[in-house]
C-alpha atoms as a PDB file:
ATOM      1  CA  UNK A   1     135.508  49.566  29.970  1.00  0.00           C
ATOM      2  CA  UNK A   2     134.649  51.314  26.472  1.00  0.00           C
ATOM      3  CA  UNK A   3     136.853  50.841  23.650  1.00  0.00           C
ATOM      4  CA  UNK A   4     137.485  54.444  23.500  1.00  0.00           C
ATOM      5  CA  UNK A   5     138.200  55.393  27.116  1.00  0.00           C
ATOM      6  CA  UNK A   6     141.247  51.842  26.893  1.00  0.00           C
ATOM      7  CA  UNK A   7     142.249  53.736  23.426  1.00  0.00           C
ATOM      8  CA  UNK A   8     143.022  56.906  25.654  1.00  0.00           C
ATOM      9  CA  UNK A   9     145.009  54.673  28.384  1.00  0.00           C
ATOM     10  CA  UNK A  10     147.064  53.879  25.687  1.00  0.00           C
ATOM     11  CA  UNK A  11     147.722  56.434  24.309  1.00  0.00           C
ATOM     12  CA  UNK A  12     148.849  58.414  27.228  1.00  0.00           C
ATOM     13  CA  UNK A  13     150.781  55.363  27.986  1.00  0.00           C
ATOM     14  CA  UNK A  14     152.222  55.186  25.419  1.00  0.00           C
ATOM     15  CA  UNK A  15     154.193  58.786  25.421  1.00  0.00           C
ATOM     16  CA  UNK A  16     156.851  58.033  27.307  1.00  0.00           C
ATOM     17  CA  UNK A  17     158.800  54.682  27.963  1.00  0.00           C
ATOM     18  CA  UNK A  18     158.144  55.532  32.207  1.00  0.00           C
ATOM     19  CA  UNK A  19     154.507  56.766  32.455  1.00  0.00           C
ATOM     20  CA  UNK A  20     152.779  57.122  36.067  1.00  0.00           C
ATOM     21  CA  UNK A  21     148.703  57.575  36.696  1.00  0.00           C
ATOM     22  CA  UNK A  22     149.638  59.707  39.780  1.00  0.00           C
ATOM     23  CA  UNK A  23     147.277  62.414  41.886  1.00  0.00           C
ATOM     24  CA  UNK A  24     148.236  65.604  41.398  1.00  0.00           C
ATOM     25  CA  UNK A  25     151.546  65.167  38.666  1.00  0.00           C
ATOM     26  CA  UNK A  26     155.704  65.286  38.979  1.00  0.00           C
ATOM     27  CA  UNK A  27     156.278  69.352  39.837  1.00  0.00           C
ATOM     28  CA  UNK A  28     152.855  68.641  42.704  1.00  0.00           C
ATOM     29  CA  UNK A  29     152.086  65.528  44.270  1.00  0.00           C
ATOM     30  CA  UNK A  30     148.619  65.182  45.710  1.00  0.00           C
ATOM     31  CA  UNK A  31     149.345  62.555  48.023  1.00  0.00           C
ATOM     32  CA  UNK A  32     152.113  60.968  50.136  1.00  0.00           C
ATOM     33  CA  UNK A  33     152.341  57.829  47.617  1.00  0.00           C
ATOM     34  CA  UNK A  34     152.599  59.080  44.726  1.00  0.00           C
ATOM     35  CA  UNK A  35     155.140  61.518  46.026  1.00  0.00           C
ATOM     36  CA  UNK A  36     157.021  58.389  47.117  1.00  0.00           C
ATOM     37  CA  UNK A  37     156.956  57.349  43.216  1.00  0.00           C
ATOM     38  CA  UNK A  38     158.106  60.875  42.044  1.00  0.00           C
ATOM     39  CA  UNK A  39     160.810  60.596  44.594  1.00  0.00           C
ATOM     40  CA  UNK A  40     162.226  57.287  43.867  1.00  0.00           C
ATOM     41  CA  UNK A  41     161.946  58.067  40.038  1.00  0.00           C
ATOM     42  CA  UNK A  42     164.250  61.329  40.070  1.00  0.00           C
ATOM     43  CA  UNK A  43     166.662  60.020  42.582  1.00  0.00           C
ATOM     44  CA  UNK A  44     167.565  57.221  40.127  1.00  0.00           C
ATOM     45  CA  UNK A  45     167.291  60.374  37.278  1.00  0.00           C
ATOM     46  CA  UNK A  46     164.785  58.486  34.985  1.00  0.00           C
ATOM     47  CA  UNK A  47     162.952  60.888  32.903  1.00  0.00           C
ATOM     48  CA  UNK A  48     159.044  60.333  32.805  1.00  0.00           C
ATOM     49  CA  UNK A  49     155.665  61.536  32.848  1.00  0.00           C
ATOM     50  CA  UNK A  50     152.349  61.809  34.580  1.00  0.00           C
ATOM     51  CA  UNK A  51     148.933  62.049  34.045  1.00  0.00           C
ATOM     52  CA  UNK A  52     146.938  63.178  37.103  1.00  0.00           C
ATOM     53  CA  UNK A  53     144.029  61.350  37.887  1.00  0.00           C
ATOM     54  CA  UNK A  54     142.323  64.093  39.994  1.00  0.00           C
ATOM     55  CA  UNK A  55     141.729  66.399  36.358  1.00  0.00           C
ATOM     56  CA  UNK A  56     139.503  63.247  34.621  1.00  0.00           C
ATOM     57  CA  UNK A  57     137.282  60.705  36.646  1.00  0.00           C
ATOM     58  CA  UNK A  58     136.336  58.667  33.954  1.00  0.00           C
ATOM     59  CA  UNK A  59     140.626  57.824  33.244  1.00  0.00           C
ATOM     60  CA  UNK A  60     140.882  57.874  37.891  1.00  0.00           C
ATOM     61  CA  UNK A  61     138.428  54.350  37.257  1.00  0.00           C
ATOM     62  CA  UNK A  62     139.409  53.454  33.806  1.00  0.00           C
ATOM     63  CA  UNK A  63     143.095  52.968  34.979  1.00  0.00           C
ATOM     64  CA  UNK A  64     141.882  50.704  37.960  1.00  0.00           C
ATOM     65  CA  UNK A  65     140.410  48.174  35.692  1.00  0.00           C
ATOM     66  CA  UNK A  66     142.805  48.554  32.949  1.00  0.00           C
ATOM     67  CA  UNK A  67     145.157  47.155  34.754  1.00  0.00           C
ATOM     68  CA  UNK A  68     143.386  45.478  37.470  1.00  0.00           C
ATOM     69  CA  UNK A  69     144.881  47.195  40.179  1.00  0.00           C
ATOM     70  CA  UNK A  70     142.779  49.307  42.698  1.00  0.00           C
ATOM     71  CA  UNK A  71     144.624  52.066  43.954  1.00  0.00           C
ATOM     72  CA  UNK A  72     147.042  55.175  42.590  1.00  0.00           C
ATOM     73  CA  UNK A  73     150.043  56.209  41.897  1.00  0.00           C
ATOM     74  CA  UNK A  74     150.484  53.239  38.632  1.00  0.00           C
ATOM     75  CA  UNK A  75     153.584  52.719  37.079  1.00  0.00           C
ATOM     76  CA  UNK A  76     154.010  51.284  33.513  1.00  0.00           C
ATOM     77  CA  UNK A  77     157.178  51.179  31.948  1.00  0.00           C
ATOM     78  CA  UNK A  78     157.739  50.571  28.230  1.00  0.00           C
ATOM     79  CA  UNK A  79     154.070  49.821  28.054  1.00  0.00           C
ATOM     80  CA  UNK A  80     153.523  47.675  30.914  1.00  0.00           C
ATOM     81  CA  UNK A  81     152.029  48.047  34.411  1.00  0.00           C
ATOM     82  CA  UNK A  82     155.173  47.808  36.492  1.00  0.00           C
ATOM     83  CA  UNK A  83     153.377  47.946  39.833  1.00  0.00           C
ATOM     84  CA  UNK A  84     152.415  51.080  42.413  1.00  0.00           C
ATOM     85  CA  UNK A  85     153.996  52.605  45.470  1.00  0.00           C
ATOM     86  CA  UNK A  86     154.635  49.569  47.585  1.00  0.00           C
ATOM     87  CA  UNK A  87     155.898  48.251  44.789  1.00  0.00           C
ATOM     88  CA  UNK A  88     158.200  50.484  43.352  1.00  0.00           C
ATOM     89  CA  UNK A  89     159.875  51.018  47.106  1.00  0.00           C
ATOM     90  CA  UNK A  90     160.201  47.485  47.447  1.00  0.00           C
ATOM     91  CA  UNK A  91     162.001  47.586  44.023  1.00  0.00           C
ATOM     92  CA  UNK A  92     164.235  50.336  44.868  1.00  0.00           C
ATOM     93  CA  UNK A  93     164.736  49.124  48.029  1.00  0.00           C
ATOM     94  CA  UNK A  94     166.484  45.658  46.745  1.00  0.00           C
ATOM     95  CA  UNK A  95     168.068  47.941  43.655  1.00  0.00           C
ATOM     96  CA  UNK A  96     166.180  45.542  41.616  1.00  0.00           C
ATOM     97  CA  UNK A  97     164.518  48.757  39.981  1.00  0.00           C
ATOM     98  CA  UNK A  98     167.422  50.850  38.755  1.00  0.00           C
ATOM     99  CA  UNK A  99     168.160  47.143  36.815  1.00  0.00           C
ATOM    100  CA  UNK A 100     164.973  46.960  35.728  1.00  0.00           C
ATOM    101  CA  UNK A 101     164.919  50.552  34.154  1.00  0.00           C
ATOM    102  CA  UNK A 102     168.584  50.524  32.822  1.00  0.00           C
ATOM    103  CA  UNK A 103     167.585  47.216  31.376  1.00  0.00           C
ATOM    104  CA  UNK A 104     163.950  48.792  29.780  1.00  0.00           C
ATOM    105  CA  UNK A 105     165.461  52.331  28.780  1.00  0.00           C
ATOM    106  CA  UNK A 106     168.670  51.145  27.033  1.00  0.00           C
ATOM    107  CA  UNK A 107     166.655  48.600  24.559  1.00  0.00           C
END
């Protein structure tokens, strides 16, 4: 990956503590999954935002190897690739997310 194209990850990244690389974006979901992360995000009432992968190919690879994970919706929160849809249910399933986000947000 370029220098510049991981400089733009980044930066979108970094404009909000919960950031998802989704299709489509939080109002829209292109797909079932990453409705499933949209979902799971406002029922716990975390504020966050999206990028959608389907406007820019170069960031729908870019994201794949930035964080070496293949597929979409990807979470990062506070900076850091929290996981994707399986993921995040399996983390709100166990309530293990809502103390992982009241833990990230309040510091």
């Amino acid at each position: 990956m370029d220098a510049s194209l991981q400089q733009r990850i980044k930066e979108l990244i970094a404009t909000s503590p919960v950031f998802v690389f989704m299709k489509g974006n939080k109002l829209m979901p292109q797909c079932g999954f990453s409705n499933n992360v949209v979902q799971i995000l406002q029922a716990l009432g975390v504020p966050f935002e999206t990028f959608d992968v389907l406007s820019d190919m170069e960031i729908r690879q870019g994201i794949k190897e930035f964080s070496d994970w293949p597929t979409v919706p990807q979470v990062y929160l506070n900076g850091e690739f929290l996981g994707g849809s399986d993921i995040l249910i399996e983390l709100y399933n166990s309530g293990e997310l809502r103390e992982t986000l009241t833990v990230a947000l309040a510091s």
